[in-house]
N, C-alpha and C. Protein backbone atom coordinates (compact mmCIF):
# COMPACT_ATOMS: atom_id res chain seq x y z
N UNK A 1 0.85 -1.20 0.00
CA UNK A 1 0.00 0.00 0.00
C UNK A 1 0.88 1.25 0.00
N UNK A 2 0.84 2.53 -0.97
CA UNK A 2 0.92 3.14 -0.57
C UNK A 2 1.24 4.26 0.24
N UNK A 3 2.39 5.26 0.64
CA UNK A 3 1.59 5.87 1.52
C UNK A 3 0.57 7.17 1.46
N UNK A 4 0.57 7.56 0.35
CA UNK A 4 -0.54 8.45 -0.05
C UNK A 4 -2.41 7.32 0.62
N UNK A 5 -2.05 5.98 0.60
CA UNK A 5 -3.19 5.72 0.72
C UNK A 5 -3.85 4.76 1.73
N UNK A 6 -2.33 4.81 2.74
CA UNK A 6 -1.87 4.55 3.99
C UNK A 6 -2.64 5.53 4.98
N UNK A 7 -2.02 7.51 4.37
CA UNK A 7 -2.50 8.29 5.48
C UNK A 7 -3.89 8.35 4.81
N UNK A 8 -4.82 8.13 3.69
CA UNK A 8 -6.31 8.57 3.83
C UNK A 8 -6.61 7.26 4.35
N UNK A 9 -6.08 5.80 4.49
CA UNK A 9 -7.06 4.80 5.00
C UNK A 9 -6.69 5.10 6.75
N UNK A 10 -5.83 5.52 7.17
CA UNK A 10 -5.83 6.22 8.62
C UNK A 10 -6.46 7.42 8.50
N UNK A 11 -6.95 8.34 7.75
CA UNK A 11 -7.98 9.49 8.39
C UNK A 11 -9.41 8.98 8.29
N UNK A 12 -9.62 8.07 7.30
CA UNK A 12 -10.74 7.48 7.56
C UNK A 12 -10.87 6.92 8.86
N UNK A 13 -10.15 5.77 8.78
CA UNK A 13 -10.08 4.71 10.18
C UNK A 13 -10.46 5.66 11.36
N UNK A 14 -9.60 7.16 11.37
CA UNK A 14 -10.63 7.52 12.61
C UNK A 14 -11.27 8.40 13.06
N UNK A 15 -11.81 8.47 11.36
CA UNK A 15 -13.50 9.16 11.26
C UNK A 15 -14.46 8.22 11.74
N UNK A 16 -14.62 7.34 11.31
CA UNK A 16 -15.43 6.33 11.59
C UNK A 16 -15.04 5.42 13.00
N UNK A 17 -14.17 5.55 13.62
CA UNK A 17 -13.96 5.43 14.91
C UNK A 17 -14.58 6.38 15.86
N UNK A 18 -14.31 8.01 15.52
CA UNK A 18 -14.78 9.05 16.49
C UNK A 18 -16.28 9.50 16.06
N UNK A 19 -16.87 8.65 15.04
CA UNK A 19 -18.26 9.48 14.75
C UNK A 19 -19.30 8.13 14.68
N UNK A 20 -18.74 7.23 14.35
CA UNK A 20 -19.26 5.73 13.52
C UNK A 20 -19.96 5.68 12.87
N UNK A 21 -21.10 5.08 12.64
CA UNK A 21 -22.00 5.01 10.89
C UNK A 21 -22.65 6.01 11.03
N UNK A 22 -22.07 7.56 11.24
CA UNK A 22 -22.88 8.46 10.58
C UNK A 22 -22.37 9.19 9.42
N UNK A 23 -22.96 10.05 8.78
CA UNK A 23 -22.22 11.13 7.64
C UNK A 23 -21.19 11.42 8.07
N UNK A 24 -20.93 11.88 9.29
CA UNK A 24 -19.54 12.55 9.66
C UNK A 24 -18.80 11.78 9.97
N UNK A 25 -19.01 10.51 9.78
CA UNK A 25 -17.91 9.14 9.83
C UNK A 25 -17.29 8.66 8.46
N UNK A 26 -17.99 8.82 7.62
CA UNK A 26 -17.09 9.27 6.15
C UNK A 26 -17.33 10.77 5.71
N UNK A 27 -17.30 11.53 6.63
CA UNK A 27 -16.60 13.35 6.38
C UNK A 27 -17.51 13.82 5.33
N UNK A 28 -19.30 13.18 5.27
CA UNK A 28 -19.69 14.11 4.96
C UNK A 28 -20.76 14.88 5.79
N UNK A 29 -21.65 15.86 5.67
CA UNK A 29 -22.20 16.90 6.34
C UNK A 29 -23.01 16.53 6.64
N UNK A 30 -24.00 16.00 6.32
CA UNK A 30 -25.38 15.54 6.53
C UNK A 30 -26.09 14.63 5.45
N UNK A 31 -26.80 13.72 6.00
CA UNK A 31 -27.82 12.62 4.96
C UNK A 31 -28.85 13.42 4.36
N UNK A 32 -28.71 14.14 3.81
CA UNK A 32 -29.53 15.14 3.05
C UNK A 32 -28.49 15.22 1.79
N UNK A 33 -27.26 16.01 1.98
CA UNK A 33 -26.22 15.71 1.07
C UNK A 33 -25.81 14.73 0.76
N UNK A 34 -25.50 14.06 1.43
CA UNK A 34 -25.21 12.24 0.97
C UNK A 34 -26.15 11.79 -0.01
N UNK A 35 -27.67 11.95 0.51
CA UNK A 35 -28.46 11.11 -0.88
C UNK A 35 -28.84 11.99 -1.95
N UNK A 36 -27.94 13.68 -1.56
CA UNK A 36 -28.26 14.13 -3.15
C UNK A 36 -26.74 13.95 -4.24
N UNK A 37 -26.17 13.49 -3.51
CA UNK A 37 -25.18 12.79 -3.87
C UNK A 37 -25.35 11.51 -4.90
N UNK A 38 -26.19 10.55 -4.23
CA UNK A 38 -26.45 9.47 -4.42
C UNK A 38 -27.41 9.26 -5.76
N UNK A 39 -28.23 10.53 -5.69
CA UNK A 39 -29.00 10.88 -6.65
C UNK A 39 -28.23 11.13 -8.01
N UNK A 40 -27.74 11.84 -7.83
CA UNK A 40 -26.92 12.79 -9.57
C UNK A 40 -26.04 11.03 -9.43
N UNK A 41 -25.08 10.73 -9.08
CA UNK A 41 -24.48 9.46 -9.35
C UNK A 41 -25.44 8.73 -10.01
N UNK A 42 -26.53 8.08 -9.79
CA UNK A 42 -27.47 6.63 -10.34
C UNK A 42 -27.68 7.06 -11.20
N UNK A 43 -27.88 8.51 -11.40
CA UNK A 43 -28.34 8.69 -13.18
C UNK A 43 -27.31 8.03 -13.91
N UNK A 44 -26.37 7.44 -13.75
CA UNK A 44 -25.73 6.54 -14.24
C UNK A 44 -26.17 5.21 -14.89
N UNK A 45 -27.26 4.66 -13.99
CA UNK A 45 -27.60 3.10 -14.38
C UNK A 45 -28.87 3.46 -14.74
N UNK A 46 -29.24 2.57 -16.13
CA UNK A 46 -30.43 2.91 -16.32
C UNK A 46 -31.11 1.82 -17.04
N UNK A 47 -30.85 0.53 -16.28
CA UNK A 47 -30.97 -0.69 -16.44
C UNK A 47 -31.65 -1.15 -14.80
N UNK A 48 -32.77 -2.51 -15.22
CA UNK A 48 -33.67 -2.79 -13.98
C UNK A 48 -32.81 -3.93 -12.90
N UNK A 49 -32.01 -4.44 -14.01
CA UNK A 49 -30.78 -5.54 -13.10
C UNK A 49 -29.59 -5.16 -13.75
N UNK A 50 -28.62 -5.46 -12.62
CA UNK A 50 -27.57 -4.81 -12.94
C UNK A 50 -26.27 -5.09 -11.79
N UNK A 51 -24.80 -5.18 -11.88
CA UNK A 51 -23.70 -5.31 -11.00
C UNK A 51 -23.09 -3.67 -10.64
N UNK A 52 -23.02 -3.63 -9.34
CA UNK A 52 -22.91 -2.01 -8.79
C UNK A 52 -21.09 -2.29 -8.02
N UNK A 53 -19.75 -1.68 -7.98
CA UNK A 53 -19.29 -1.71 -7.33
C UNK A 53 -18.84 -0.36 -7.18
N UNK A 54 -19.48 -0.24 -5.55
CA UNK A 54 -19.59 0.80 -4.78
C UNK A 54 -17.58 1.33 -4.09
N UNK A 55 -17.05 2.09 -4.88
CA UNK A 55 -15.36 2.29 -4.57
C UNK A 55 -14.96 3.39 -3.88
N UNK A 56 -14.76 2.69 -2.63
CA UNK A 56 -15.11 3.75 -1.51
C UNK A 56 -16.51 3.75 -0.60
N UNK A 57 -16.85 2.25 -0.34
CA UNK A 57 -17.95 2.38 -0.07
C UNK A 57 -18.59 2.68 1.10
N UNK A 58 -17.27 3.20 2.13
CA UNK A 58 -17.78 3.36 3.79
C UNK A 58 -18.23 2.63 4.76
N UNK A 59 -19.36 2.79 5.11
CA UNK A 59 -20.18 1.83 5.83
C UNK A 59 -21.30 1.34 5.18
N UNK A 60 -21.52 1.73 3.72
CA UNK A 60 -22.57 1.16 2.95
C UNK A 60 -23.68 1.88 2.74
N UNK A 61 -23.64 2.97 2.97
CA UNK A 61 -24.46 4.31 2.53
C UNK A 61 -25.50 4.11 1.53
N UNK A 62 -24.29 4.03 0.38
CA UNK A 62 -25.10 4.11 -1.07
C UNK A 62 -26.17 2.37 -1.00
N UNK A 63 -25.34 1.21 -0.22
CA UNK A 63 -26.06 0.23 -0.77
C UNK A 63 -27.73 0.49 -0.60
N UNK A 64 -27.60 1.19 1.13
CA UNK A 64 -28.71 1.49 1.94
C UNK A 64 -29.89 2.17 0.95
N UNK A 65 -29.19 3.34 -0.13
CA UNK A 65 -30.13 4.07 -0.77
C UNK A 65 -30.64 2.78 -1.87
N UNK A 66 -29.43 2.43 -2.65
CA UNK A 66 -29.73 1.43 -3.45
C UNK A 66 -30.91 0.17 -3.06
N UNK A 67 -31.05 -0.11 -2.15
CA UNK A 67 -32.01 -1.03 -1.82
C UNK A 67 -34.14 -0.55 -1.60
N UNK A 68 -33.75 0.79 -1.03
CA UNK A 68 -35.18 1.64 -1.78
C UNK A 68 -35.44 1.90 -3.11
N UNK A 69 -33.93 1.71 -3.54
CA UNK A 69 -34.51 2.67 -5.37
C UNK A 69 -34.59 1.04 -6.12
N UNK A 70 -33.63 0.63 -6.43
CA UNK A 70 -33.91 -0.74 -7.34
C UNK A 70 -34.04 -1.96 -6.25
N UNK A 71 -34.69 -2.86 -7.48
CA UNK A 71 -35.44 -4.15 -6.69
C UNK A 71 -34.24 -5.17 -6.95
N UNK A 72 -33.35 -5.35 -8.03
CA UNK A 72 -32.45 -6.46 -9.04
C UNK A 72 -31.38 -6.04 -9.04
N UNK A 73 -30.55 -6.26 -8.58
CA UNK A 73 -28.89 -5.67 -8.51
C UNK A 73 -27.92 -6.40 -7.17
N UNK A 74 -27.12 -6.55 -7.85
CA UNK A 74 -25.98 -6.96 -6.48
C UNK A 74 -24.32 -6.06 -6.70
N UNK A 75 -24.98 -5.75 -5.37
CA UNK A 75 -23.91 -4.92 -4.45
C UNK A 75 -22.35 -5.38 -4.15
N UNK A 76 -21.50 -4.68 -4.60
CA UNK A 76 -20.31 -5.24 -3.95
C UNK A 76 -19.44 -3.75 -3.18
N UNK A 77 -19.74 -3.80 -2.39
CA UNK A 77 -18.67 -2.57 -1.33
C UNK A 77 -17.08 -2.43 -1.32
N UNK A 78 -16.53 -1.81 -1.58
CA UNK A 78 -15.25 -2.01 -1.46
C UNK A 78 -14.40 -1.12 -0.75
N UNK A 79 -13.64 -0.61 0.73
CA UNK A 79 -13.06 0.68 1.04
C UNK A 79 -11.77 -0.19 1.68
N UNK A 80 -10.45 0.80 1.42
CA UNK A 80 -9.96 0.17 2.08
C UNK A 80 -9.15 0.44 3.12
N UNK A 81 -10.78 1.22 4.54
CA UNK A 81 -10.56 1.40 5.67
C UNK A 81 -11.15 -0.17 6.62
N UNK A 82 -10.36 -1.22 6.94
CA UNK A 82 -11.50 -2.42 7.35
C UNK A 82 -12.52 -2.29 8.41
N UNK A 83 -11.92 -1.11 9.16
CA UNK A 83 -13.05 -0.41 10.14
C UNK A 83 -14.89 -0.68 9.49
N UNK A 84 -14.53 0.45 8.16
CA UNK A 84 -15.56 0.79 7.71
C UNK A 84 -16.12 -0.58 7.00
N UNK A 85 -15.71 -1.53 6.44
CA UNK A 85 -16.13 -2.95 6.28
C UNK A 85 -16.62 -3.46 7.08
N UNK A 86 -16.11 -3.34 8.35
CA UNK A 86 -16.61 -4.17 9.69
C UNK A 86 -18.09 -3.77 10.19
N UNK A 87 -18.44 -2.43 10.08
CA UNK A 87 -19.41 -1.80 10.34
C UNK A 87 -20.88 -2.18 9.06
N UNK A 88 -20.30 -2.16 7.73
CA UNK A 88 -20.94 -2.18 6.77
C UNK A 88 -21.74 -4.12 6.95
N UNK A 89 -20.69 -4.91 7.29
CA UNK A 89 -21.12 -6.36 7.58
C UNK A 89 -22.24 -6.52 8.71
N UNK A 90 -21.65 -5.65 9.80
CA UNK A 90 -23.25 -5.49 10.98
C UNK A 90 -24.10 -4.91 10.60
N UNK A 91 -24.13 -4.16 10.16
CA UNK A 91 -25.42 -3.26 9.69
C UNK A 91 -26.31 -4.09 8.70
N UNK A 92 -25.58 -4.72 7.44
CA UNK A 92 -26.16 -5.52 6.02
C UNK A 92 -25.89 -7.16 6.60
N UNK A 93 -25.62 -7.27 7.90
CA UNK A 93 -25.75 -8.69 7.68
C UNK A 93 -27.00 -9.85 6.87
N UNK A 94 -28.06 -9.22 6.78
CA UNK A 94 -28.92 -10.24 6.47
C UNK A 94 -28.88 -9.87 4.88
N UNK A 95 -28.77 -9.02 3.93
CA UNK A 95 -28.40 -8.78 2.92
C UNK A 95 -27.71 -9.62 1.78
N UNK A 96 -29.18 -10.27 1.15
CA UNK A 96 -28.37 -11.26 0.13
C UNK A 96 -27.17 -10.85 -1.22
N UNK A 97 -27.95 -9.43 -1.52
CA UNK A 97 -26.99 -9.26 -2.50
C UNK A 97 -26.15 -8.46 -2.52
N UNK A 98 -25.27 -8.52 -1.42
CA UNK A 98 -24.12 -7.51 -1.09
C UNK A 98 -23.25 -8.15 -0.27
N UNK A 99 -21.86 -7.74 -0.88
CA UNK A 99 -20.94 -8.66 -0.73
C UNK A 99 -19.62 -7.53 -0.29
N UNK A 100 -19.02 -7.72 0.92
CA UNK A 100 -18.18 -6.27 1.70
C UNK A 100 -16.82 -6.64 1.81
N UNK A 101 -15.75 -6.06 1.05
CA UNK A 101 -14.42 -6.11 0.62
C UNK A 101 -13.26 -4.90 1.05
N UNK A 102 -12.28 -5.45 1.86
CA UNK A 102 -11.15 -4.10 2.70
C UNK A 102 -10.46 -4.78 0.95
N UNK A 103 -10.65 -5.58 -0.27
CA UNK A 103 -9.17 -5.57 -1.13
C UNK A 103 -9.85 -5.44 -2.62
N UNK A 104 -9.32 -4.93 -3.71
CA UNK A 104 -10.42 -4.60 -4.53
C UNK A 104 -10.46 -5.65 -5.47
N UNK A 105 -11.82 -6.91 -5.41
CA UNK A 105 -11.93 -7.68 -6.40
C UNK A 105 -11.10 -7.96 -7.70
N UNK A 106 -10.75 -9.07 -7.86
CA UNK A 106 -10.79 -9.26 -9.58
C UNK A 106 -11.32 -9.23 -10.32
N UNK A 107 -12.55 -8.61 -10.97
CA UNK A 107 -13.52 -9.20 -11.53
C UNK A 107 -13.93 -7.71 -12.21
N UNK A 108 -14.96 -7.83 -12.98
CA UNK A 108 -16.06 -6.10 -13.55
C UNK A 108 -17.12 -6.82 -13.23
N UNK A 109 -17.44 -5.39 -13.34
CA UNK A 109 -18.61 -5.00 -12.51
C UNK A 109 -19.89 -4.14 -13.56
N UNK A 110 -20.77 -4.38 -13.65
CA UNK A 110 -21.46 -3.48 -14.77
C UNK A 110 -21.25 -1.83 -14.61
N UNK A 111 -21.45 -1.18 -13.60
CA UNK A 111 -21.10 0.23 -13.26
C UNK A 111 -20.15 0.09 -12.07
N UNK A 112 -19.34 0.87 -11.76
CA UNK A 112 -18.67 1.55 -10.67
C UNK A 112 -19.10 2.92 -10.43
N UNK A 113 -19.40 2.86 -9.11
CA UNK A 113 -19.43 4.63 -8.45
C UNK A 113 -18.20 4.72 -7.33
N UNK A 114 -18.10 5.85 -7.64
CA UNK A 114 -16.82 6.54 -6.42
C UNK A 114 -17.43 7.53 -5.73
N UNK A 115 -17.79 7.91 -4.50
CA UNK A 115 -18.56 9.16 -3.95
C UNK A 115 -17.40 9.30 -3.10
N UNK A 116 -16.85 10.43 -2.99
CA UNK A 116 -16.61 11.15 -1.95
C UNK A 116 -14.81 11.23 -2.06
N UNK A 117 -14.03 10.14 -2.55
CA UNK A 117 -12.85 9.30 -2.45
C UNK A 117 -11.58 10.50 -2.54
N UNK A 118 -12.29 11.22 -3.18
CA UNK A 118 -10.93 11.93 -3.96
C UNK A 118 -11.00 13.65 -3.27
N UNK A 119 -11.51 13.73 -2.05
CA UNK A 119 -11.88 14.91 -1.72
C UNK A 119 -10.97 15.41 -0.97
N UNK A 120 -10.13 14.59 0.25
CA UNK A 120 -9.55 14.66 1.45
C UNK A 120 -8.26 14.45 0.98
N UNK A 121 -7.57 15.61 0.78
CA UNK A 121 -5.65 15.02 -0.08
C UNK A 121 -4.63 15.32 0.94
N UNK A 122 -5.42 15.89 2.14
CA UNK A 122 -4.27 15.71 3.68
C UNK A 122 -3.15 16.72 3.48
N UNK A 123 -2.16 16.17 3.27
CA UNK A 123 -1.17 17.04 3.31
C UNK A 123 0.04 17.18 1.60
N UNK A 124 -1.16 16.58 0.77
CA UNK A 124 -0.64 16.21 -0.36
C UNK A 124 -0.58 17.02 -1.10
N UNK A 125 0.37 17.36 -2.21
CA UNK A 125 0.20 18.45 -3.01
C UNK A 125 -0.66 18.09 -4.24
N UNK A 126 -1.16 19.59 -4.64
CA UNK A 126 -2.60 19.36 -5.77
C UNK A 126 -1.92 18.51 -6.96
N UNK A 127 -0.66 18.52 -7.56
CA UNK A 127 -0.10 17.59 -8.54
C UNK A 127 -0.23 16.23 -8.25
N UNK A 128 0.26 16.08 -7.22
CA UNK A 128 0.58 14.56 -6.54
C UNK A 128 -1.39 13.86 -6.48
N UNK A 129 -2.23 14.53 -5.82
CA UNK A 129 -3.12 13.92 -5.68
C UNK A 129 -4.17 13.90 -6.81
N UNK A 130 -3.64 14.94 -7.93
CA UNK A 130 -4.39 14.81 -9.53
C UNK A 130 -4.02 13.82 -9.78
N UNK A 131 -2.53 13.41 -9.57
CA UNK A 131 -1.91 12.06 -10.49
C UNK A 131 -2.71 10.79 -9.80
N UNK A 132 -3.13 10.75 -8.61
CA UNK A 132 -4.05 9.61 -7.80
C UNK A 132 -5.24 9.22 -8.38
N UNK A 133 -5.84 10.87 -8.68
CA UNK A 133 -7.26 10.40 -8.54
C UNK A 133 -7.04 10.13 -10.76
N UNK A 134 -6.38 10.35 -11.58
CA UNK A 134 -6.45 10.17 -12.66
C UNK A 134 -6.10 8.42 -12.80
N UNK A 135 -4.78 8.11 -12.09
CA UNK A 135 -5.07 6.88 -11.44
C UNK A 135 -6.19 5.43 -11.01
N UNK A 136 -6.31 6.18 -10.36
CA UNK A 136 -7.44 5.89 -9.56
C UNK A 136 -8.95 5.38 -10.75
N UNK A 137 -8.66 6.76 -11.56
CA UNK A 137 -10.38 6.70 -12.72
C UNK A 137 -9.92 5.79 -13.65
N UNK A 138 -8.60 5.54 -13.95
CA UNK A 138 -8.65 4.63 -14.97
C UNK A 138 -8.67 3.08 -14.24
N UNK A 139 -8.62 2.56 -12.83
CA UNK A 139 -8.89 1.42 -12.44
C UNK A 139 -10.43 1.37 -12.72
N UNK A 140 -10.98 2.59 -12.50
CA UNK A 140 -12.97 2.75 -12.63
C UNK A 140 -13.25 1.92 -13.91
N UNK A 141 -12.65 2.88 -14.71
CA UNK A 141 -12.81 2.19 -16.02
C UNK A 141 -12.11 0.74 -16.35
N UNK A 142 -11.35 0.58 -15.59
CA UNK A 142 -11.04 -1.33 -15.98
C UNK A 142 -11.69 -2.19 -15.70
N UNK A 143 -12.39 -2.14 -14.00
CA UNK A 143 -13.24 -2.81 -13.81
C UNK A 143 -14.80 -2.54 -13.84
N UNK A 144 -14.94 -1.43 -14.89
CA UNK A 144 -16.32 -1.12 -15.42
C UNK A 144 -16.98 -1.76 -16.92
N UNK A 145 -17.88 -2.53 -16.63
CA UNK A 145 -18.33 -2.93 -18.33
C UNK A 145 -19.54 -1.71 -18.84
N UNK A 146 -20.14 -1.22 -18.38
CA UNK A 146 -21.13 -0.48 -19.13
C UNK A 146 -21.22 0.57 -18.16
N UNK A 147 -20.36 0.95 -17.09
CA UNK A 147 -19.69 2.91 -17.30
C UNK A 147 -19.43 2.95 -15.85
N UNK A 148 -18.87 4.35 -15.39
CA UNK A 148 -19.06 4.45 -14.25
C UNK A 148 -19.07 6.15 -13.90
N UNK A 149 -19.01 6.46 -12.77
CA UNK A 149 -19.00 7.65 -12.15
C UNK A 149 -18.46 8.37 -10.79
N UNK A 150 -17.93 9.31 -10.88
CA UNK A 150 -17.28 9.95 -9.75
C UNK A 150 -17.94 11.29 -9.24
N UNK A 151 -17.43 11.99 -8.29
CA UNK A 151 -17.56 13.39 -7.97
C UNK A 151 -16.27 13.55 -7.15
N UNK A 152 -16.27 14.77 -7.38
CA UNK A 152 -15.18 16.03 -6.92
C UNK A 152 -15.21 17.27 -6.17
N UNK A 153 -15.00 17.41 -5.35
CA UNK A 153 -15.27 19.14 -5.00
C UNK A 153 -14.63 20.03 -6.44
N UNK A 154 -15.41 20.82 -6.10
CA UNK A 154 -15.19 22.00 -7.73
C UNK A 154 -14.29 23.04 -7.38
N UNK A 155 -13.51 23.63 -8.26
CA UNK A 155 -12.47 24.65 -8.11
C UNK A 155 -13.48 25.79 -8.05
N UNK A 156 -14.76 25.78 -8.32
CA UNK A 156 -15.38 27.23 -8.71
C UNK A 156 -15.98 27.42 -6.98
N UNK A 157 -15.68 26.32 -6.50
CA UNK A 157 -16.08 27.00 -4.57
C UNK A 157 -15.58 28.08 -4.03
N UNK A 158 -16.12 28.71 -3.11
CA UNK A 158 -16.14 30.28 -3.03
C UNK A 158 -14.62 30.05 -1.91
N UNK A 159 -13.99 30.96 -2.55
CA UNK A 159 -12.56 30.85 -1.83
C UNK A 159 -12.30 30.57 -0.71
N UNK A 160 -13.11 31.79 0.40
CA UNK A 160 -13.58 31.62 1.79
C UNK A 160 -13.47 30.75 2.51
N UNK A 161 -14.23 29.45 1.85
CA UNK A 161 -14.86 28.28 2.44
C UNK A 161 -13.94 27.10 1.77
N UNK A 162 -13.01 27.39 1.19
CA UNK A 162 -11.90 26.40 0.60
C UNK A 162 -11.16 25.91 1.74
N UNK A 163 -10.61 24.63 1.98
CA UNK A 163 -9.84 24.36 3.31
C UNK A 163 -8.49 23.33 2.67
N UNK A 164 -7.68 23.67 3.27
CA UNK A 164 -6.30 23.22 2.61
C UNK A 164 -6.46 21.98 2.68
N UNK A 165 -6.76 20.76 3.23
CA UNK A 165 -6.45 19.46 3.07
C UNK A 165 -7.69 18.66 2.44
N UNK A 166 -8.41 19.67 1.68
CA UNK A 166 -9.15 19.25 0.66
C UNK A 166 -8.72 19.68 -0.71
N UNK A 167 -9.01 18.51 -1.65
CA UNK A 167 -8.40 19.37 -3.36
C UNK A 167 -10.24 19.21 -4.12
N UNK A 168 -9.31 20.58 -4.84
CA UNK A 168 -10.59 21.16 -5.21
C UNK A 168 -10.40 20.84 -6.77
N UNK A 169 -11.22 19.95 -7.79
CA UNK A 169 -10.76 19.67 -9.09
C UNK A 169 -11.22 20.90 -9.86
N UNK A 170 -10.94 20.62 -11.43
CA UNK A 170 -11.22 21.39 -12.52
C UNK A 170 -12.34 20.34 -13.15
N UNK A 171 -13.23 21.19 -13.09
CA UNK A 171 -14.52 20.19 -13.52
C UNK A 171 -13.79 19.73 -15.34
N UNK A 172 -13.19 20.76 -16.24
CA UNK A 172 -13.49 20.67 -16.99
C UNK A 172 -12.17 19.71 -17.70
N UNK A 173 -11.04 19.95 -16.80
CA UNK A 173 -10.29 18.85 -17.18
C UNK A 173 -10.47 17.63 -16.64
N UNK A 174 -11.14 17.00 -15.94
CA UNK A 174 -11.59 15.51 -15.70
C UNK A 174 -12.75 15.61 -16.71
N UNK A 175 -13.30 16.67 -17.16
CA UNK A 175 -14.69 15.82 -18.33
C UNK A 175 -13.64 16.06 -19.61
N UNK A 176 -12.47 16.56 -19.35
CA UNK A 176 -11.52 16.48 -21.18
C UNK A 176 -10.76 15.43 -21.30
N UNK A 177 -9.86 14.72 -19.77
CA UNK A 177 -9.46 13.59 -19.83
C UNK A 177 -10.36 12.77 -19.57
N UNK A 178 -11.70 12.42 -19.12
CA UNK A 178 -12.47 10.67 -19.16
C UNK A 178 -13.17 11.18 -20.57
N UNK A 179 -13.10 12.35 -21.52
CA UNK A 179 -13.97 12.29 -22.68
C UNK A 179 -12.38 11.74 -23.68
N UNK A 180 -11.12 12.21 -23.26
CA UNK A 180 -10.52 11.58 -24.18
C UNK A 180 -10.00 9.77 -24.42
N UNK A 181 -9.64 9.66 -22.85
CA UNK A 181 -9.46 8.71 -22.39
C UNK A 181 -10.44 7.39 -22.43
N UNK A 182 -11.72 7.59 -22.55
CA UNK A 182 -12.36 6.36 -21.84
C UNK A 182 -13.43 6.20 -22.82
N UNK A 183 -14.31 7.01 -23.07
CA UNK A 183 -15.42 7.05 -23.63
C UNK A 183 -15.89 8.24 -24.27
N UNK A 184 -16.84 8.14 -25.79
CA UNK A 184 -17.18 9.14 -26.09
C UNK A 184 -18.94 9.99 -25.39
N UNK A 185 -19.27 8.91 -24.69
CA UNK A 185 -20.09 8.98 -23.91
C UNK A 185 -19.66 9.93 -22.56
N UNK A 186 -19.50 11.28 -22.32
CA UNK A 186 -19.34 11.56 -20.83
C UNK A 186 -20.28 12.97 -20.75
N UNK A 187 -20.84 12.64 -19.28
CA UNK A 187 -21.31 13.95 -18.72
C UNK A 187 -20.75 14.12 -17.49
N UNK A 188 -20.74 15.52 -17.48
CA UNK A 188 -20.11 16.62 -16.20
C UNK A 188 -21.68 17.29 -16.18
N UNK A 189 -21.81 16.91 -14.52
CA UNK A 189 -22.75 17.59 -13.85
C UNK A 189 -22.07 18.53 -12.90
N UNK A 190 -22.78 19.71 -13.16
CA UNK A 190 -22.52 20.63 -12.20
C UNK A 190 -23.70 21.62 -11.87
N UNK A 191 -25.06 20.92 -11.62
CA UNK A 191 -25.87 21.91 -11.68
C UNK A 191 -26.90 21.34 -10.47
N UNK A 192 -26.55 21.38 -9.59
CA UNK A 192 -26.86 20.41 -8.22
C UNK A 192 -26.49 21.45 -7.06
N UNK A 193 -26.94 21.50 -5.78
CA UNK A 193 -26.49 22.86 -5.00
C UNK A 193 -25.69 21.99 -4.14
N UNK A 194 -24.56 21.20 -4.51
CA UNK A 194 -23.40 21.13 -3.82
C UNK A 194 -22.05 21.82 -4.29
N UNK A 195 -21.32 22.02 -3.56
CA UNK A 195 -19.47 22.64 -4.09
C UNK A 195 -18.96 21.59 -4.46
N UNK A 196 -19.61 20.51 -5.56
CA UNK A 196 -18.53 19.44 -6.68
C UNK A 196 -19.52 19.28 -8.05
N UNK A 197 -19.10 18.75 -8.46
CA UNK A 197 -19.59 18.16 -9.69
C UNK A 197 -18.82 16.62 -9.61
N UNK A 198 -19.49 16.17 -10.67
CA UNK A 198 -19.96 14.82 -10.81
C UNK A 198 -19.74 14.67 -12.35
N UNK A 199 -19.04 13.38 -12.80
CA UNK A 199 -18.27 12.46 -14.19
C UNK A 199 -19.34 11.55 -14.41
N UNK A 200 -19.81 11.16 -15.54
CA UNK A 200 -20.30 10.18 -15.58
C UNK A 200 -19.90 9.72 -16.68
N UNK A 201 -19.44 8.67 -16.87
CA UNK A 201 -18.94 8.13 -18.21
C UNK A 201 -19.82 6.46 -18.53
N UNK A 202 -20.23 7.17 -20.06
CA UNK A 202 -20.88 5.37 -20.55
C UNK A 202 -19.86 4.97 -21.61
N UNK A 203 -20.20 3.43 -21.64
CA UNK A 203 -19.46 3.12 -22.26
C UNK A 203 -20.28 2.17 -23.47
């Protein structure tokens, strides 16, 4: 592992130690934001059965939404804080179609989502943690057969409220590299009242 991914699986480890399965245990604000989160992401799948791997999946957030919205799909979680696995297994124990992973499968997956992953860059510089998360999107796309999706905090956030050990992307160069790179299929959402936007790439 790592250590770029050493110190975020230790700032996770103890978020979710000092807060536990709430929003502020994967660092976000409130379950209001989380499922409008969750929302702009699924516009992704637009199929009634389907393989979801959730990258970065916390304590299982998204599966939780996923199980109100579609009836046919299996879940695979993947983070690799094991804290947040451990938590995700008590909570979904009776849960047939979800399956909870601290190592990231061999296998594809029909979509991949990433929520939140690439937000927290610690003490990293903005080069170093572009080169991660560009990284990072092209594993999306290896183990994606029919597309996947991310979000980002946006560079256009009001200066003020900018905080150093968060990176703030360029909406428009992640929709110029996954439109050159991956697919001619991509949308950049940015019209949602959060400070990120959101990739969606089909394939």
């Amino acid at each position: 592992m790592s250590k770029l991914i050493e110190e975020v699986r230790e700032y996770y480890t103890a978020k979710i130690k000092q807060f536990g399965a709430t929003p502020q245990g994967v660092d976000w604000n409130s379950k209001e934001s989380q499922e409008l989160r969750f929302d702009v992401l699924s516009t992704l799948i637009d199929e009634p059965v389907f393989s979801v791997l959730d990258f970065g999946c916390g304590f299982g957030s998204m599966f939780e939404y996923y199980s109100k919205k579609y009836e046919n799909f299996n879940y695979t979680g993947f983070d690799i804080a094991e804290e947040m696995i451990q938590e995700a297994v008590i909570t979904f124990t009776e849960s047939k179609n979800a399956v909870w992973t601290a190592s990231l499968p061999n296998k594809k997956y029909d979509y991949v989502i990433a929520s939140g992953i690439f937000n927290v860059k610690l003490e990293n510089t903005d080069e170093n943690w572009l080169s991660y998360i560009l990284e990072t999107i092209q594993t999306l796309n290896e183990v994606s057969e029919k597309g996947f999706a991310f979000n980002i905090l946006t560079s256009y956030s009001d200066k003020e409220y900018m905080k150093d050990y968060l990176f703030y992307g360029d909406p428009l160069l992640l929709f110029d590299y996954s439109k050159k790179h991956f697919s001619k299929n991509v949308a950049l959402l940015h019209d949602y009242n959060l400070y990120e936007f959101t990739i969606l790439v089909r394939k």
